[in-house]
N, C-alpha and C. Protein backbone atom coordinates (compact mmCIF):
# COMPACT_ATOMS: atom_id res chain seq x y z
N UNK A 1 -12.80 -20.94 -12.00
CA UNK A 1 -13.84 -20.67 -11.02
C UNK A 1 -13.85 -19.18 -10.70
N UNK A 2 -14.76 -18.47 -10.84
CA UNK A 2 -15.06 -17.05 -10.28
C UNK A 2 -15.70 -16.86 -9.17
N UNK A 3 -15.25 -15.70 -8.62
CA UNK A 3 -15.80 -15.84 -7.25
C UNK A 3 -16.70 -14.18 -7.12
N UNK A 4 -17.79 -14.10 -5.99
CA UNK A 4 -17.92 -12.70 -6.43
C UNK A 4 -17.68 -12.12 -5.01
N UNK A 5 -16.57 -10.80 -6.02
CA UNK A 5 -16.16 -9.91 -5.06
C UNK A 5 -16.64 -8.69 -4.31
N UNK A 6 -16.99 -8.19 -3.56
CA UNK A 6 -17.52 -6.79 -3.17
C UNK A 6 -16.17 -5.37 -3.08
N UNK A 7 -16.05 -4.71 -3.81
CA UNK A 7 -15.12 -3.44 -3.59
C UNK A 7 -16.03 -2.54 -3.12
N UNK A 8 -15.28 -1.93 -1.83
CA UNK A 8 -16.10 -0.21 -1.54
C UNK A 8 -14.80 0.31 -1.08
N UNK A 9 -15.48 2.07 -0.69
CA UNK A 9 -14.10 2.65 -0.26
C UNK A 9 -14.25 2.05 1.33
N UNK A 10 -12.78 2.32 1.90
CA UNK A 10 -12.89 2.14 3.34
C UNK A 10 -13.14 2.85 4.55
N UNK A 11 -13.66 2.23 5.19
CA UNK A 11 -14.40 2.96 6.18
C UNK A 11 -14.37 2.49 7.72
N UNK A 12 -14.52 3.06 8.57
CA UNK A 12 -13.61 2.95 10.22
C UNK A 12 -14.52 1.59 10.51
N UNK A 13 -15.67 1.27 10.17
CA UNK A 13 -15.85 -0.08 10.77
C UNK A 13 -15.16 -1.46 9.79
N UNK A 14 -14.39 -1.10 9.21
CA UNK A 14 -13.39 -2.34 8.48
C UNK A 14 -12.26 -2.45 9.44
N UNK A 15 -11.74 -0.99 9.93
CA UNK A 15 -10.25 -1.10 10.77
C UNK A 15 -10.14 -2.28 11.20
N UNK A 16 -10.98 -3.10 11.99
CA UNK A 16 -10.35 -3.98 12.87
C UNK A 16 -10.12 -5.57 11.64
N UNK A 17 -10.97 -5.30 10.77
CA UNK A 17 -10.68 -6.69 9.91
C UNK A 17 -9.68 -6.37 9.04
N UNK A 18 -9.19 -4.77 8.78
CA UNK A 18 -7.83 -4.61 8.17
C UNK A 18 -6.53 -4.66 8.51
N UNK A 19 -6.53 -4.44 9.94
CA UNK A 19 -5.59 -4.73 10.90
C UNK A 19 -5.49 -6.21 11.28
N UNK A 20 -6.28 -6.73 10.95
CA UNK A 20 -6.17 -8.27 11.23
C UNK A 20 -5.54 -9.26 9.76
N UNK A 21 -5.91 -8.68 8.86
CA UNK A 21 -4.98 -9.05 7.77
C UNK A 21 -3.98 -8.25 7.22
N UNK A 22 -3.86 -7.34 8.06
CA UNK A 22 -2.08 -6.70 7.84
C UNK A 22 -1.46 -7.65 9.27
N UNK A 23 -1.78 -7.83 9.88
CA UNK A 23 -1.09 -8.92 10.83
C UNK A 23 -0.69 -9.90 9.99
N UNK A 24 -1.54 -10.47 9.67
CA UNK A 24 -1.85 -12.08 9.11
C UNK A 24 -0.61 -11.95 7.89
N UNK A 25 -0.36 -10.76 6.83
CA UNK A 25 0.35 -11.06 6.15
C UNK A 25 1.60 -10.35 6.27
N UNK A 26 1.23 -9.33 6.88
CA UNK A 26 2.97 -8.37 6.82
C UNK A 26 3.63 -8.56 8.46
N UNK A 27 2.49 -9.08 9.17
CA UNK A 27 3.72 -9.50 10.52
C UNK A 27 2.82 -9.10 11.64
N UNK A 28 3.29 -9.39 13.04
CA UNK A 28 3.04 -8.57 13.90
C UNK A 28 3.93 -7.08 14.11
N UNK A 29 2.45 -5.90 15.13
CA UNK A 29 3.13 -4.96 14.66
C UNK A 29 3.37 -3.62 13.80
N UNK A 30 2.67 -4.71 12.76
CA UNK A 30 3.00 -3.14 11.72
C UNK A 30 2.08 -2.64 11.35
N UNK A 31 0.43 -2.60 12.03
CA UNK A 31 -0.43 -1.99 11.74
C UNK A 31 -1.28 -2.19 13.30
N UNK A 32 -1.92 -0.66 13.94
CA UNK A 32 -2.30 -0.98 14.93
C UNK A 32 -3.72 -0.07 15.02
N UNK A 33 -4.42 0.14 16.21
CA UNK A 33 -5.62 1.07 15.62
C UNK A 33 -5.48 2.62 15.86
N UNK A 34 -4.86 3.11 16.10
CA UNK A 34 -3.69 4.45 16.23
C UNK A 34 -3.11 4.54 14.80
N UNK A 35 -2.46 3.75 14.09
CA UNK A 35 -1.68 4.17 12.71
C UNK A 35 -3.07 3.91 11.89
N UNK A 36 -3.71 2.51 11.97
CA UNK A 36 -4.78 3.03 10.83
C UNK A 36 -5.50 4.11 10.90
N UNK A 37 -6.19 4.55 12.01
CA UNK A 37 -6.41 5.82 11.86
C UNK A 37 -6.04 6.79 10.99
N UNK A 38 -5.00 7.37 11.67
CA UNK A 38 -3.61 7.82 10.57
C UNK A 38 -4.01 7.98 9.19
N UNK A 39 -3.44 6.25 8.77
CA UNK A 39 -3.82 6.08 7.48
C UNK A 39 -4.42 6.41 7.09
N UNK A 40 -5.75 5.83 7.22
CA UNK A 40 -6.92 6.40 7.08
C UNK A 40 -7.33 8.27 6.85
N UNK A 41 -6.65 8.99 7.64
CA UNK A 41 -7.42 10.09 7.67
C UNK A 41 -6.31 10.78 6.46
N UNK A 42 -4.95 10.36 6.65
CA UNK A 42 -4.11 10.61 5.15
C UNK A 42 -4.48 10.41 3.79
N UNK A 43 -5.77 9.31 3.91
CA UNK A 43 -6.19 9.08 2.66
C UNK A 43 -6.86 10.14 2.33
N UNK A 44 -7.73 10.56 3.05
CA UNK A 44 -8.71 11.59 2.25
C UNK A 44 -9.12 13.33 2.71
N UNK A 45 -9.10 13.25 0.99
CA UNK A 45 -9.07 14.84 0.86
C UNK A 45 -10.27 15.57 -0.11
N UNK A 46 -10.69 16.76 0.23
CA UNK A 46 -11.61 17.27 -0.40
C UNK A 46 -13.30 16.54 -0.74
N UNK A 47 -13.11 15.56 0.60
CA UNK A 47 -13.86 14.47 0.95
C UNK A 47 -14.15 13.16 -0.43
N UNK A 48 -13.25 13.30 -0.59
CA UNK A 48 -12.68 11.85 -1.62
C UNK A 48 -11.65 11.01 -0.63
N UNK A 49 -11.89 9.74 -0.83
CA UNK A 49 -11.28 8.83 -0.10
C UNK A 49 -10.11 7.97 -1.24
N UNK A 50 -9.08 7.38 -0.65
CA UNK A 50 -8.32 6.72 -1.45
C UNK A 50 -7.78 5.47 -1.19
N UNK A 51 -8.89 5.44 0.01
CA UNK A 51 -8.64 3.81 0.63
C UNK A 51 -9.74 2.95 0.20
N UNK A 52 -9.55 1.25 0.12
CA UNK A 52 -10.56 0.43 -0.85
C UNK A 52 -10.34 -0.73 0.01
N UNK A 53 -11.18 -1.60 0.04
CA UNK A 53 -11.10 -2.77 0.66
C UNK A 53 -12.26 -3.90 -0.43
N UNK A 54 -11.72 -4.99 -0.18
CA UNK A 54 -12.96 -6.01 -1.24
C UNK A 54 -13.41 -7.45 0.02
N UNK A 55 -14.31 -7.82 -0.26
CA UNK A 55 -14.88 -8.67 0.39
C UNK A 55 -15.21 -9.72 -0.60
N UNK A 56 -15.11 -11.02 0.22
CA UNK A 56 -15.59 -11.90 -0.17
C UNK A 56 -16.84 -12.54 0.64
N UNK A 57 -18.09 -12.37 0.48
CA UNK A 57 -18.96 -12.52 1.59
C UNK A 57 -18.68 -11.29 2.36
N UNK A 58 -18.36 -11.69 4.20
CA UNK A 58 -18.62 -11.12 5.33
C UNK A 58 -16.57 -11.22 5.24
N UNK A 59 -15.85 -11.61 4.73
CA UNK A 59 -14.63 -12.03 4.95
C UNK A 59 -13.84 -10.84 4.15
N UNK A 60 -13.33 -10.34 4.81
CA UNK A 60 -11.92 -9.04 3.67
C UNK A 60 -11.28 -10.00 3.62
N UNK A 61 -10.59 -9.49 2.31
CA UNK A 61 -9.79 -10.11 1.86
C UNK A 61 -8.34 -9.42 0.78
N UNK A 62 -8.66 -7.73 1.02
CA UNK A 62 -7.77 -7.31 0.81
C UNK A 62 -8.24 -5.86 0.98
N UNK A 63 -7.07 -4.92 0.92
CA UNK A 63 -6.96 -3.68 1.44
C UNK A 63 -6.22 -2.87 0.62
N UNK A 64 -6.44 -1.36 0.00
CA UNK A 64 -5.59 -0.40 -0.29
C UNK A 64 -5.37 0.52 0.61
N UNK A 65 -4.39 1.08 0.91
CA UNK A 65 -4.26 2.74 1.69
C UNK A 65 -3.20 3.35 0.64
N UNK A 66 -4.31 4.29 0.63
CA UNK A 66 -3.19 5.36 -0.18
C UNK A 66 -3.49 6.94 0.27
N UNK A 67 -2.20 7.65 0.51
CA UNK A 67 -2.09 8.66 1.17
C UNK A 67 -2.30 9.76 0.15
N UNK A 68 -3.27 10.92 0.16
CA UNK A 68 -3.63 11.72 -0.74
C UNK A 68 -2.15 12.59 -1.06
N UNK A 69 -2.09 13.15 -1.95
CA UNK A 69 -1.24 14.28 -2.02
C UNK A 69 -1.13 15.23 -1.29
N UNK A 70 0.25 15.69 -1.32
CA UNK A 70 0.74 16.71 0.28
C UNK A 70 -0.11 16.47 1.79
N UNK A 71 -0.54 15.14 1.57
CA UNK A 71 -1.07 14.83 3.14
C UNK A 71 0.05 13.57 3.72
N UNK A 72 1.35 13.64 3.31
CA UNK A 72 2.18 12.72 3.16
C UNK A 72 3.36 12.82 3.33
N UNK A 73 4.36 12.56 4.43
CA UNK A 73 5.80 13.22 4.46
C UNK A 73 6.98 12.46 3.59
N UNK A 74 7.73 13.58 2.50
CA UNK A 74 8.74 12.65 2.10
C UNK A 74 9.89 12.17 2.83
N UNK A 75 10.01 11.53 3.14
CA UNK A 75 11.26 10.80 4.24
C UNK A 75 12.38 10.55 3.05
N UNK A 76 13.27 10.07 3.94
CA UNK A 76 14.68 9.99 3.71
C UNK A 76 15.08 7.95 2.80
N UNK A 77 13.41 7.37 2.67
CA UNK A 77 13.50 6.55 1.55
C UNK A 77 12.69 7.27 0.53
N UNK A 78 12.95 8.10 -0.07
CA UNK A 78 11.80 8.93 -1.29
C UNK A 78 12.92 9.61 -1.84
N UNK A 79 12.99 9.62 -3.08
CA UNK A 79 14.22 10.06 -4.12
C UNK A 79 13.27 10.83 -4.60
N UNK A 80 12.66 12.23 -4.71
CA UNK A 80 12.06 13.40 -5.49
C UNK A 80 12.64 13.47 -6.67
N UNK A 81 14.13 13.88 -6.41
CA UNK A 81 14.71 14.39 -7.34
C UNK A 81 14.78 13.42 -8.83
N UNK A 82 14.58 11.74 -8.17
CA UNK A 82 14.55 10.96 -9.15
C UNK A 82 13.28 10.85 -10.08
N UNK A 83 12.38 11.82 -9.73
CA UNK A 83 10.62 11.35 -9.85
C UNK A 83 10.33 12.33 -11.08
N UNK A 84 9.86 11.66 -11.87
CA UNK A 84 9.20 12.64 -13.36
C UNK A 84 8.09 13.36 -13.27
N UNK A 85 7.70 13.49 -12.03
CA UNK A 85 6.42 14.79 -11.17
C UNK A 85 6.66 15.17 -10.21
N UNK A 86 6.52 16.55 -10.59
CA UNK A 86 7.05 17.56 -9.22
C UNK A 86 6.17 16.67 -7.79
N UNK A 87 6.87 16.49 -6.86
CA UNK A 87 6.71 16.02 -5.11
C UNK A 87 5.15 16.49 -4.85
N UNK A 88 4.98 17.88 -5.28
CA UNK A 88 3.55 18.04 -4.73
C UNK A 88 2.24 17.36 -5.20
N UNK A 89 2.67 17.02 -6.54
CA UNK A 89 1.63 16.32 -7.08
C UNK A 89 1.28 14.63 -7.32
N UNK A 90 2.37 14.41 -6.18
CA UNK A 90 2.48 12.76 -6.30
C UNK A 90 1.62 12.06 -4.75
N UNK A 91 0.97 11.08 -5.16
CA UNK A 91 0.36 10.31 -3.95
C UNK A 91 1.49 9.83 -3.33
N UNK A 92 1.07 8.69 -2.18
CA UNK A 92 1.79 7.64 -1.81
C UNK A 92 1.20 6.00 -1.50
N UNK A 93 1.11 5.13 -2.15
CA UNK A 93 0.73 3.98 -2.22
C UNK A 93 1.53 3.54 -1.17
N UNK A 94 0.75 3.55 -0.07
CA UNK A 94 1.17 3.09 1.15
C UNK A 94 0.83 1.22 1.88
N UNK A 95 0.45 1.10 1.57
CA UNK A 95 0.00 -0.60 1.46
C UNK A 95 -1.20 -1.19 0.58
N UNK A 96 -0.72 -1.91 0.18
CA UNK A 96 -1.94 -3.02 -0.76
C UNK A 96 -1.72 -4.39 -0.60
N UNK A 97 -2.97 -5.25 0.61
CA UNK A 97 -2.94 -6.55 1.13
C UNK A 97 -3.39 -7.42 0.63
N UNK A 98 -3.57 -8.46 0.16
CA UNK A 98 -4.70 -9.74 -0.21
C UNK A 98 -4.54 -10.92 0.39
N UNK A 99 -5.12 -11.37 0.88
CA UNK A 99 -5.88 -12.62 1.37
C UNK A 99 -4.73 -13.48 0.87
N UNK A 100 -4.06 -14.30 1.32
CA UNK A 100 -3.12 -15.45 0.02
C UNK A 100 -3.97 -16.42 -0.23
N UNK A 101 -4.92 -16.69 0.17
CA UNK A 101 -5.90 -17.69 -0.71
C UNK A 101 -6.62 -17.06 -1.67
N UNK A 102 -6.91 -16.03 -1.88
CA UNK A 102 -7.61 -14.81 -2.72
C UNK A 102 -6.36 -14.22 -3.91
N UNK A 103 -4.81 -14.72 -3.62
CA UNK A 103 -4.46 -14.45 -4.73
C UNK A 103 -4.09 -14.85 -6.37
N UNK A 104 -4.06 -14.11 -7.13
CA UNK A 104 -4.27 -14.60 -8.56
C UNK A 104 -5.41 -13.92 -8.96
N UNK A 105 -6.45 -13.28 -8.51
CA UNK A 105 -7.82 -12.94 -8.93
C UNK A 105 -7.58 -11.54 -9.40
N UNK A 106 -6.44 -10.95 -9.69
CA UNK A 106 -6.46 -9.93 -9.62
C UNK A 106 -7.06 -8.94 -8.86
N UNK A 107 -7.06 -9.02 -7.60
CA UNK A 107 -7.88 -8.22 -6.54
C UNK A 107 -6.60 -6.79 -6.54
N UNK A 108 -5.50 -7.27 -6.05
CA UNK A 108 -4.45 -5.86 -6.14
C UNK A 108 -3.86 -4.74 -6.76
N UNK A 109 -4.47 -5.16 -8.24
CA UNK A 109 -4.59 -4.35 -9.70
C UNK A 109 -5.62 -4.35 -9.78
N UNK A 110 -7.06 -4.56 -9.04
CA UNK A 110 -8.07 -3.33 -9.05
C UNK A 110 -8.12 -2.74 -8.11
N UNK A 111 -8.10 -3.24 -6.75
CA UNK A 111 -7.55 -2.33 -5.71
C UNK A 111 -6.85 -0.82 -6.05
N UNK A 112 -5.62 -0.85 -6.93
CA UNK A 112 -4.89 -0.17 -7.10
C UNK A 112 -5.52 0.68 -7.87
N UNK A 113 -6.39 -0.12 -9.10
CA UNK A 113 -6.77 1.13 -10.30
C UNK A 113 -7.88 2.04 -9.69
N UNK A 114 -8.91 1.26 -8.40
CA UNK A 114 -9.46 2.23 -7.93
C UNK A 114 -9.23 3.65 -7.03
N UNK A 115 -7.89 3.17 -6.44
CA UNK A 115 -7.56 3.95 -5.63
C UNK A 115 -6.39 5.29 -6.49
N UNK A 116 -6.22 5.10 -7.84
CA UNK A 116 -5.54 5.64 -9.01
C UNK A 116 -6.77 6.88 -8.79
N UNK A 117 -7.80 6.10 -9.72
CA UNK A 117 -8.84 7.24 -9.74
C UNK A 117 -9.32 8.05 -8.71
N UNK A 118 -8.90 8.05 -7.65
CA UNK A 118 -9.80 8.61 -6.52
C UNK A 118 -8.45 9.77 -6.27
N UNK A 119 -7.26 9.21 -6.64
CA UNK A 119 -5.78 10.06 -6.47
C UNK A 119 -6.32 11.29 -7.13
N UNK A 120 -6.69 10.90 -8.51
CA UNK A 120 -6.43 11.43 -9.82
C UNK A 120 -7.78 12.67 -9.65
N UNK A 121 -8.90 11.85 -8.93
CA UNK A 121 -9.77 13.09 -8.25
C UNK A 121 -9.19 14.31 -7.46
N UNK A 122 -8.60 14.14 -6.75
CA UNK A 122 -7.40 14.73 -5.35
C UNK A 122 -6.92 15.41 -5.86
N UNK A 123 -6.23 15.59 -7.56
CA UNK A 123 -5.26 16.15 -8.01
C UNK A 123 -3.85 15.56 -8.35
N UNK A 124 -3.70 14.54 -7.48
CA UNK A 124 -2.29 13.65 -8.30
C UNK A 124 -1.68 13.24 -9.72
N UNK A 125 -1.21 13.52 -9.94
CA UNK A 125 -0.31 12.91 -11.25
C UNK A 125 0.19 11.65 -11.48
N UNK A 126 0.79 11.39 -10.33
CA UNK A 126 1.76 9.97 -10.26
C UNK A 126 1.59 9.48 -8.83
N UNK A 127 1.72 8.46 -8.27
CA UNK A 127 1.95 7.57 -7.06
C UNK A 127 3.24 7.17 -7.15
N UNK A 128 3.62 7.01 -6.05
CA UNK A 128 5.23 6.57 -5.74
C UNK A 128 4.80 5.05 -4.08
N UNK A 129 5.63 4.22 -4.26
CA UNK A 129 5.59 3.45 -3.14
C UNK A 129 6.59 2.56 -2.87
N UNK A 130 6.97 1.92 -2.02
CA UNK A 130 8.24 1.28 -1.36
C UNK A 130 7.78 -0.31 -1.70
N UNK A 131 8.01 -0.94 -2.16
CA UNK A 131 7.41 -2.27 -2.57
C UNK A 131 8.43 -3.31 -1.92
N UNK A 132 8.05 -4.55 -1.43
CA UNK A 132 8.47 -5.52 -0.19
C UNK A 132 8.96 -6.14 -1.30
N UNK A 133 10.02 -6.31 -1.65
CA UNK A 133 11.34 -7.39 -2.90
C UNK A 133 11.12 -8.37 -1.92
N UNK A 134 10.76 -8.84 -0.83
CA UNK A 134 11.19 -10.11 -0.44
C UNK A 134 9.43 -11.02 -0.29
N UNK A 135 8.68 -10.02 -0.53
CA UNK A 135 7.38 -10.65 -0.68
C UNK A 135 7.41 -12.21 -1.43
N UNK A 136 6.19 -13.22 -1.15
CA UNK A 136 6.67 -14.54 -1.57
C UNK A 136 6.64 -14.39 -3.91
N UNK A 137 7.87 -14.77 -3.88
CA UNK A 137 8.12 -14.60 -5.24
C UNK A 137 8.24 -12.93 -5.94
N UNK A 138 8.39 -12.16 -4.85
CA UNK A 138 8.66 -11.03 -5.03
C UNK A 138 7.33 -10.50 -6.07
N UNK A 139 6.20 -10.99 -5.30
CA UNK A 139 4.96 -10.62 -6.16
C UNK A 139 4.63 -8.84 -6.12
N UNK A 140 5.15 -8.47 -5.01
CA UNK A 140 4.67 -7.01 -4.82
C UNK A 140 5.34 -6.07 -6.28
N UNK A 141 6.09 -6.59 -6.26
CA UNK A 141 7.27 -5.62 -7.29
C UNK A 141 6.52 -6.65 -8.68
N UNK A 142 6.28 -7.76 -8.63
CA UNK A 142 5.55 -8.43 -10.23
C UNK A 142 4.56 -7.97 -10.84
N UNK A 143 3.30 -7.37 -9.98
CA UNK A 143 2.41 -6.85 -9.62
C UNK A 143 2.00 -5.37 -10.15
N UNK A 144 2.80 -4.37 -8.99
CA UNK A 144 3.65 -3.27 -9.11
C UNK A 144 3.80 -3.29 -10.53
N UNK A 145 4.55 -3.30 -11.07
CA UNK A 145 5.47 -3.16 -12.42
C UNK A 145 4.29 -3.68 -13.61
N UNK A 146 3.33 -4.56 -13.41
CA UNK A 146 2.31 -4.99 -14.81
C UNK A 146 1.24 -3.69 -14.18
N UNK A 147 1.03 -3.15 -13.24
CA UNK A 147 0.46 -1.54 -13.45
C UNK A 147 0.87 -0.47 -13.57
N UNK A 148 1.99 -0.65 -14.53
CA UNK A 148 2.39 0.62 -14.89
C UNK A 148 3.71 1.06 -13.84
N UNK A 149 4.00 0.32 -13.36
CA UNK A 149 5.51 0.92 -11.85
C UNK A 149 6.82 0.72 -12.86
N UNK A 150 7.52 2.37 -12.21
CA UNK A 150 9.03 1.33 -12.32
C UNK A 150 9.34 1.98 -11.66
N UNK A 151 10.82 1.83 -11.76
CA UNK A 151 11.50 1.37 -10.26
C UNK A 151 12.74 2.88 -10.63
N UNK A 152 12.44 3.41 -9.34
CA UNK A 152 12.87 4.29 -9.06
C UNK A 152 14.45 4.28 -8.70
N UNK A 153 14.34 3.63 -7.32
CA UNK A 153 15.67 3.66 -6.72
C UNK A 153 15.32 2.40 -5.98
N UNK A 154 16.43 1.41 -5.66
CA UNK A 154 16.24 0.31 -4.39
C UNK A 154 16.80 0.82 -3.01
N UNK A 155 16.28 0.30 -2.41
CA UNK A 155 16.46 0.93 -0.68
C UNK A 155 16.65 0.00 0.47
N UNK A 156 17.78 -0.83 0.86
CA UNK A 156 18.24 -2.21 1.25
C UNK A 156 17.89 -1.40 2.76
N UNK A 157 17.57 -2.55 3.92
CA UNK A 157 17.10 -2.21 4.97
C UNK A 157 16.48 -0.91 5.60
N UNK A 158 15.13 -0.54 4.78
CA UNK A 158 13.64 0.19 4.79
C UNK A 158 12.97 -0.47 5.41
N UNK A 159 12.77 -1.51 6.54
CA UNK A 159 12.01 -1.17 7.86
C UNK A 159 12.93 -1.86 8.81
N UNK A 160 14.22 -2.09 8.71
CA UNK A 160 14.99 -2.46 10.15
C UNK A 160 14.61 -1.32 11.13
N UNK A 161 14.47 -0.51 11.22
CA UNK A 161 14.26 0.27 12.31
C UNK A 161 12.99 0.26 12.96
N UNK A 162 12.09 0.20 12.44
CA UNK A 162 10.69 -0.67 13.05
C UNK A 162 11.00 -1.81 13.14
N UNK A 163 11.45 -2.43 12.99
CA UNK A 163 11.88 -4.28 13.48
C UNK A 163 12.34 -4.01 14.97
N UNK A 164 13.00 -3.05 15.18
CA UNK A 164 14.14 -3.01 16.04
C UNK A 164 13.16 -2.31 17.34
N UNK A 165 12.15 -1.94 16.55
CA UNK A 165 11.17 -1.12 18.20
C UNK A 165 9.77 -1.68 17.51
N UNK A 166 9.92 -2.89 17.65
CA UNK A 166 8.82 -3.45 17.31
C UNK A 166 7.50 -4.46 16.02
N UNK A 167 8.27 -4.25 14.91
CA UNK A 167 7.29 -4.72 13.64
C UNK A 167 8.05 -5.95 14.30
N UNK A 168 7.69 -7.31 13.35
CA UNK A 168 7.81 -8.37 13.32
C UNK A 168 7.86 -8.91 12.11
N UNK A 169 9.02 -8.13 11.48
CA UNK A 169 8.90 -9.04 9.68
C UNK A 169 8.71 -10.42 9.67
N UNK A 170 7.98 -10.87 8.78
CA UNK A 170 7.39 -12.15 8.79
C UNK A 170 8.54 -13.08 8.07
N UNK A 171 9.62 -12.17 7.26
CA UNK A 171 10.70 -12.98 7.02
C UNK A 171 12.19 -12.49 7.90
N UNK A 172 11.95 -11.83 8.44
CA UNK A 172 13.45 -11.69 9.58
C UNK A 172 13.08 -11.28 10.47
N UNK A 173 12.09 -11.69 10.86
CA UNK A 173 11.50 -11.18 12.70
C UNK A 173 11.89 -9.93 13.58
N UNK A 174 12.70 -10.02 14.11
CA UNK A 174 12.58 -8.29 14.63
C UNK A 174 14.35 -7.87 14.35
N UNK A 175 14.61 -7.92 13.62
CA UNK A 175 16.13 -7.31 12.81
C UNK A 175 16.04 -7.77 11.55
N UNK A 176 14.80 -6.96 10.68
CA UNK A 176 14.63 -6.90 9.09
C UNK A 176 15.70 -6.15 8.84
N UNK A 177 15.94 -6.47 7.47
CA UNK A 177 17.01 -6.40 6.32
C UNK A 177 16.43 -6.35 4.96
N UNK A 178 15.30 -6.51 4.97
CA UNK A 178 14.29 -6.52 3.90
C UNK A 178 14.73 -5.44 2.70
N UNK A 179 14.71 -5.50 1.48
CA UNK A 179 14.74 -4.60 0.57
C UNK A 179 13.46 -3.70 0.29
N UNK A 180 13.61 -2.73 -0.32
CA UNK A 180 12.49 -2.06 -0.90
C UNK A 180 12.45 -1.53 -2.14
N UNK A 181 12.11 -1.61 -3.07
CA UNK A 181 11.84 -0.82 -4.26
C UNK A 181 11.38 0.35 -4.58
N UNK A 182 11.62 1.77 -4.46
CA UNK A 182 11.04 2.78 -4.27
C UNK A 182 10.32 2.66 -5.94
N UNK A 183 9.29 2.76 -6.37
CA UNK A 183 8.50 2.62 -7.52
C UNK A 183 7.37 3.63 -7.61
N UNK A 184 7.15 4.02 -9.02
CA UNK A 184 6.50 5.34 -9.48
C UNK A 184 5.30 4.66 -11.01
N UNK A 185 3.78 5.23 -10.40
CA UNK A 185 3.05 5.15 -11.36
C UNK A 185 2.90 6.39 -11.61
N UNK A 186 3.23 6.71 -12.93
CA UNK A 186 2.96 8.30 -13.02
C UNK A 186 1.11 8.27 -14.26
N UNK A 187 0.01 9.09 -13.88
CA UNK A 187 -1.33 8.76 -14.29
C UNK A 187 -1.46 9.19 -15.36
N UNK A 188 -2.24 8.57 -16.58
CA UNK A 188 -2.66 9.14 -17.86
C UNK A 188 -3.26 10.63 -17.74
């Protein structure tokens, strides 16, 4: 059965239906209308955007944010030194959501390839991102890795500290332990 999808870039009247399915799947918490903002304005540069959202009907059903190059801080889960492109020229694939009834359609590997090209407009080389190992069946990292990811470095409790002032991991509630995969698409 096919279904038909709508992709555009994203834009401030989605916030509230993107924040409502970053609730719905990554927890309470971890997305509010203050950080999408944020997000949002991290995405875009040289008035290219690198955020994507798809619809089904009137219904989202999934979301990219990706943070343009050098509009992006490397923190203390980001291994540079491990990365096969110099830091300045790397994005950051900062979340990619789908609907769980919407998955299988490949919505998150085009999500992704659109938001590749819009990098690759920006000037990026490679994307780097922290991928949820405890996602159901560890799809983020299954996913991840059939577009081109590998795996950088692993990073064992990467959001206990937002648990602890607030996220609500949807699998360890507010004292996550969650793993992360630090992972690198570097671009043709």
């Amino acid at each position: 059965m096919s279904i038909k999808l709508t992709y555009q870039q994203l834009q401030p009247n989605d916030f509230n239906k993107v924040i409502q399915l970053a609730t719905q799947v990554h927890g309470e918490g971890y997305l509010d209308s203050e950080s999408m903002q944020a997000w949002y304005d991290k995405g875009i540069k040289n008035g290219i955007n690198t955020g994507f959202v798809v619809y089904h009907q009137s219904h989202l059903v999934g979301f990219r944010i990706t943070y343009a190059v050098q509009q992006w801080q490397i923190d203390e889960w980001c291994s540079p030194e491990l990365w096969p492109v110099a830091a300045e020229q790397v994005c950051y694939f900062k979340c990619n959501t789908v609907d769980e009834n919407y998955r299988g359609h490949g919505i998150g590997g085009e999500l992704l390839k659109r938001s590749i090209a819009a990098a690759k407009q920006q000037g990026a080389k490679a994307g780097v991102s922290h991928l949820w190992k405890q996602s159901p069946g560890n799809s983020a990292v299954k996913y991840f890795t059939k577009c081109g990811g590998v795996l950088i470095k692993e990073h064992p409790d990467r959001w206990r500290e937002l648990s602890l002032t607030g996220y609500e991991c949807p699998v360890c509630h507010n004292n996550c332990h969650c793993e992360a995969a630090e992972m690198m698409v570097v671009f043709d």
